[in-house]
N, C-alpha and C. Protein backbone atom coordinates (compact mmCIF):
# COMPACT_ATOMS: atom_id res chain seq x y z
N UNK A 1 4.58 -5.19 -7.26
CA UNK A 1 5.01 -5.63 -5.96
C UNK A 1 3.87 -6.43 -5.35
N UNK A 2 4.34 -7.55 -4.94
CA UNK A 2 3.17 -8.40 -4.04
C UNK A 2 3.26 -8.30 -2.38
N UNK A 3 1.91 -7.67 -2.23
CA UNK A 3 1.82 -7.43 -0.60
C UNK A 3 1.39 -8.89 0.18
N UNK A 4 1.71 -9.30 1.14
CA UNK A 4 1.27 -10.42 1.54
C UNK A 4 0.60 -10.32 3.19
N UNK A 5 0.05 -9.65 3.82
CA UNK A 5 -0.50 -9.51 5.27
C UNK A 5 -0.26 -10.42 5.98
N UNK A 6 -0.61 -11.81 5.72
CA UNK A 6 -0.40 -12.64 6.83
C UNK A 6 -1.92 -12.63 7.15
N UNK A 7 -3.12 -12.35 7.07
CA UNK A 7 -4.72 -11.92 8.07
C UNK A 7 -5.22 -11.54 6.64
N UNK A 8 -6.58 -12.32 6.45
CA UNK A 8 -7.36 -11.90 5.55
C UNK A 8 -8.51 -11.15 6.72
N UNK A 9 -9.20 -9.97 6.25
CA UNK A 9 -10.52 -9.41 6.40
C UNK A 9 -11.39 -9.17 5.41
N UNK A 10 -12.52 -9.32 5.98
CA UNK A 10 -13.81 -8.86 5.24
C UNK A 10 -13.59 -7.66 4.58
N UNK A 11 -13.24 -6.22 4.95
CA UNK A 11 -13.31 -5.20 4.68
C UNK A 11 -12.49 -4.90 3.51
N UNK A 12 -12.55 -3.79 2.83
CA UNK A 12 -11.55 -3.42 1.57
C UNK A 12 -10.55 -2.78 2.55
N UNK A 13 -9.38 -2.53 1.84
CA UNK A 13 -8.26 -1.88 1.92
C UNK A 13 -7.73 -0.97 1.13
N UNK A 14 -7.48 0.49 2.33
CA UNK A 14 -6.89 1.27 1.19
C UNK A 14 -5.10 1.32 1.18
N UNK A 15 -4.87 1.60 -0.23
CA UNK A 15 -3.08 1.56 -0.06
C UNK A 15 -2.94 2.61 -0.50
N UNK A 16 -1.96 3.17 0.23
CA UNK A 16 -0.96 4.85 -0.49
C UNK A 16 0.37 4.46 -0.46
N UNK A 17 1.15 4.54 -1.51
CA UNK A 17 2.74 5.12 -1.76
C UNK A 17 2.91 6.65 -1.55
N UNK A 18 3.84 6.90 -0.59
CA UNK A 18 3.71 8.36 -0.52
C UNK A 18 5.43 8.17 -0.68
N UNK A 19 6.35 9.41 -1.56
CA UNK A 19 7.79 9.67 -1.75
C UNK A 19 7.55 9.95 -0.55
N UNK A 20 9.62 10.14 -0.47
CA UNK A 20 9.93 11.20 1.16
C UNK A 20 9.42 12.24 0.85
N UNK A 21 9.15 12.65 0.57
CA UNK A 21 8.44 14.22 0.09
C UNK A 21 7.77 14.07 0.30
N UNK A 22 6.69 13.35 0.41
CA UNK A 22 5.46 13.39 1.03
C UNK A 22 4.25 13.60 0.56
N UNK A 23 4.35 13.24 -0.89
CA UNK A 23 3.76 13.80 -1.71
C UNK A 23 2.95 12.08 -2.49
N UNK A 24 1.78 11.77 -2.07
CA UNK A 24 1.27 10.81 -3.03
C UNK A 24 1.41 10.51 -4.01
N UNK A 25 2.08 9.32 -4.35
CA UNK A 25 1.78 8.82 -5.84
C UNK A 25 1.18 7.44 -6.34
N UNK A 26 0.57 6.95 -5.32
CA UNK A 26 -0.34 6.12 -5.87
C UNK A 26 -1.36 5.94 -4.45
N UNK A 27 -2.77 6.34 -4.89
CA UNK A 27 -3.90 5.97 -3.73
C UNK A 27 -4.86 4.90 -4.35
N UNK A 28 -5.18 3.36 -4.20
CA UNK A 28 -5.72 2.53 -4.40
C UNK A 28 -6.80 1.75 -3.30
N UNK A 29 -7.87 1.00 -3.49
CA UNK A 29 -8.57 0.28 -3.00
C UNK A 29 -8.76 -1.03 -3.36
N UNK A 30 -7.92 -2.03 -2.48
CA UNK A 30 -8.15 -3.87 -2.98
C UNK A 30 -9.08 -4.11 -2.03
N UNK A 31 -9.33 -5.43 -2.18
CA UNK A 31 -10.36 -6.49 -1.72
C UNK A 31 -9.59 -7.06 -0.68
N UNK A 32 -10.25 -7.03 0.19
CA UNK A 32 -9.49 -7.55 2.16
C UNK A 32 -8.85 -9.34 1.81
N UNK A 33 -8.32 -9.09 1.14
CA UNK A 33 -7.55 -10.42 1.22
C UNK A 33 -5.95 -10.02 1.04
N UNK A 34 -5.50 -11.41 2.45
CA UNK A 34 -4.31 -11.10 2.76
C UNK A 34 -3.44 -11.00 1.52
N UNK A 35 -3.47 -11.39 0.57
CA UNK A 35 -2.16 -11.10 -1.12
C UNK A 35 -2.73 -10.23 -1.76
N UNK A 36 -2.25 -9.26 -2.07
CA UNK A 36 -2.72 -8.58 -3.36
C UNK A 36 -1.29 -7.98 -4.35
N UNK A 37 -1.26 -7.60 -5.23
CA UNK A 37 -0.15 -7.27 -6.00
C UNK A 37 -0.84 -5.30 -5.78
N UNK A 38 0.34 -4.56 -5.87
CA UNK A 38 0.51 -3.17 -5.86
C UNK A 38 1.46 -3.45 -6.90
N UNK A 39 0.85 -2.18 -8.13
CA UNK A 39 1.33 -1.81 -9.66
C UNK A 39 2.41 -1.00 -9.04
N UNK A 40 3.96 -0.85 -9.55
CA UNK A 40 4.67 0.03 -8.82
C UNK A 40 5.65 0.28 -10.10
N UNK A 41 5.04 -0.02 -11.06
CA UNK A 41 6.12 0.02 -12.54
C UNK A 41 6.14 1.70 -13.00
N UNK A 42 5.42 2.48 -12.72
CA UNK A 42 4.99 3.60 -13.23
C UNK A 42 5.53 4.55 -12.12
N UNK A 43 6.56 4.09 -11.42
CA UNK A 43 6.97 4.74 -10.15
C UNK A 43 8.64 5.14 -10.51
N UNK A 44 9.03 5.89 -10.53
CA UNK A 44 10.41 6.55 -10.94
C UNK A 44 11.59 5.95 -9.08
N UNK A 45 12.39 5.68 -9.66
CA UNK A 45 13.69 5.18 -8.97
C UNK A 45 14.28 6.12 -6.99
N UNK A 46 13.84 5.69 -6.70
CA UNK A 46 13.95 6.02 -5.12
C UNK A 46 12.98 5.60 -4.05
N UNK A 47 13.09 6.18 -2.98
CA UNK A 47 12.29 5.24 -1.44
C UNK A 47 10.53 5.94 -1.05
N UNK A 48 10.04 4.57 -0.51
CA UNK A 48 8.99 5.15 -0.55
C UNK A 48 7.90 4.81 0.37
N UNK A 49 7.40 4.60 0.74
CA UNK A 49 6.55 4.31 1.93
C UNK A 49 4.81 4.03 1.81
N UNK A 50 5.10 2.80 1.90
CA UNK A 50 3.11 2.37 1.72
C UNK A 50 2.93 2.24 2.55
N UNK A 51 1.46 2.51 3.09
CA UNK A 51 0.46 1.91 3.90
C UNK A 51 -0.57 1.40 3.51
N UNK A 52 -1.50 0.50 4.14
CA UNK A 52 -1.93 -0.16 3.90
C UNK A 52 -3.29 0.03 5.25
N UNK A 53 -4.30 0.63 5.12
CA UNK A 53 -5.50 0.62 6.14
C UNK A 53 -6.88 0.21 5.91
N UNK A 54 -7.43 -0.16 6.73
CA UNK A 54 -8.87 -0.18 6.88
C UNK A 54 -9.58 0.81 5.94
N UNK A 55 -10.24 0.41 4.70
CA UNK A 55 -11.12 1.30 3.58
C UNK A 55 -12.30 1.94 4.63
N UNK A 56 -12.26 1.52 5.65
CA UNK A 56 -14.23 1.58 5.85
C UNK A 56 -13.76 2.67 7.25
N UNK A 57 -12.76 2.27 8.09
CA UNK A 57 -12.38 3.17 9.42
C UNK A 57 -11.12 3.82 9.43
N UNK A 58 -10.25 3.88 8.33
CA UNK A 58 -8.80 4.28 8.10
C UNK A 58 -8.09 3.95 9.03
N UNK A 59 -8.33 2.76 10.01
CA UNK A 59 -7.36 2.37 10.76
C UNK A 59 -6.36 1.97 10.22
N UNK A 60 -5.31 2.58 10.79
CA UNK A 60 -3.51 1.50 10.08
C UNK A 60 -3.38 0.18 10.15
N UNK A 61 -3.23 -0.27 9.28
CA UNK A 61 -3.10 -2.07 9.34
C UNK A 61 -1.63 -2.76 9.40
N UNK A 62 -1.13 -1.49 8.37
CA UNK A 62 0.85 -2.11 8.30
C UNK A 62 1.11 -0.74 7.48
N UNK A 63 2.38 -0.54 7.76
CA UNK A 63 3.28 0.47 7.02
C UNK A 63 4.54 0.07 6.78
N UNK A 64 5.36 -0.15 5.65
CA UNK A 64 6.70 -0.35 5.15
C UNK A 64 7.16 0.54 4.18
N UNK A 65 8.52 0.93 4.35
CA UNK A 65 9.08 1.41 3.61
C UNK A 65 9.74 0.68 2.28
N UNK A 66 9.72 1.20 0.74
CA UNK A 66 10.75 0.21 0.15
C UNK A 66 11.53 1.08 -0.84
N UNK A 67 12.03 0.58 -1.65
CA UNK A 67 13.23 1.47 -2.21
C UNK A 67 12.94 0.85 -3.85
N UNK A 68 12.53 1.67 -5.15
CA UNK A 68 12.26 1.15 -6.55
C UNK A 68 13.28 1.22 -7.10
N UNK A 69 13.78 0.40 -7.80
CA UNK A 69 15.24 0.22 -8.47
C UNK A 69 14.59 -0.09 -9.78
């Protein structure tokens, strides 16, 4: 999946996929640029919810939900 921000920063970024369950399945760290691709092939079929924050202050940057088919 390709994330696209719209705002490049200096800082890294951390991303989590968390199921409705609530339960992590993928915690990663990219490079503060607005595109990056998130690996989501290894992810089994239903909805799921990334965020996307500040590596250095865990501020929230964006949160979307999406659905793996």
């Amino acid at each position: 999946m390709t994330v696209n921000l719209n705002k490049n920063t200096s800082n890294d970024l951390g991303v989590t996929i968390v199921d409705l369950s609530g339960r992590v399945v993928l915690s990663s760290r990219v490079k503060g640029t607005g595109l990056f691709t998130v690996a989501t092939a290894g992810l089994r079929h239903g909805m799921y919810i990334l965020t996307i924050a500040d590596a250095a202050s865990g501020k929230k940057i964006a949160e979307s939900k999406f659905i793996k088919k």
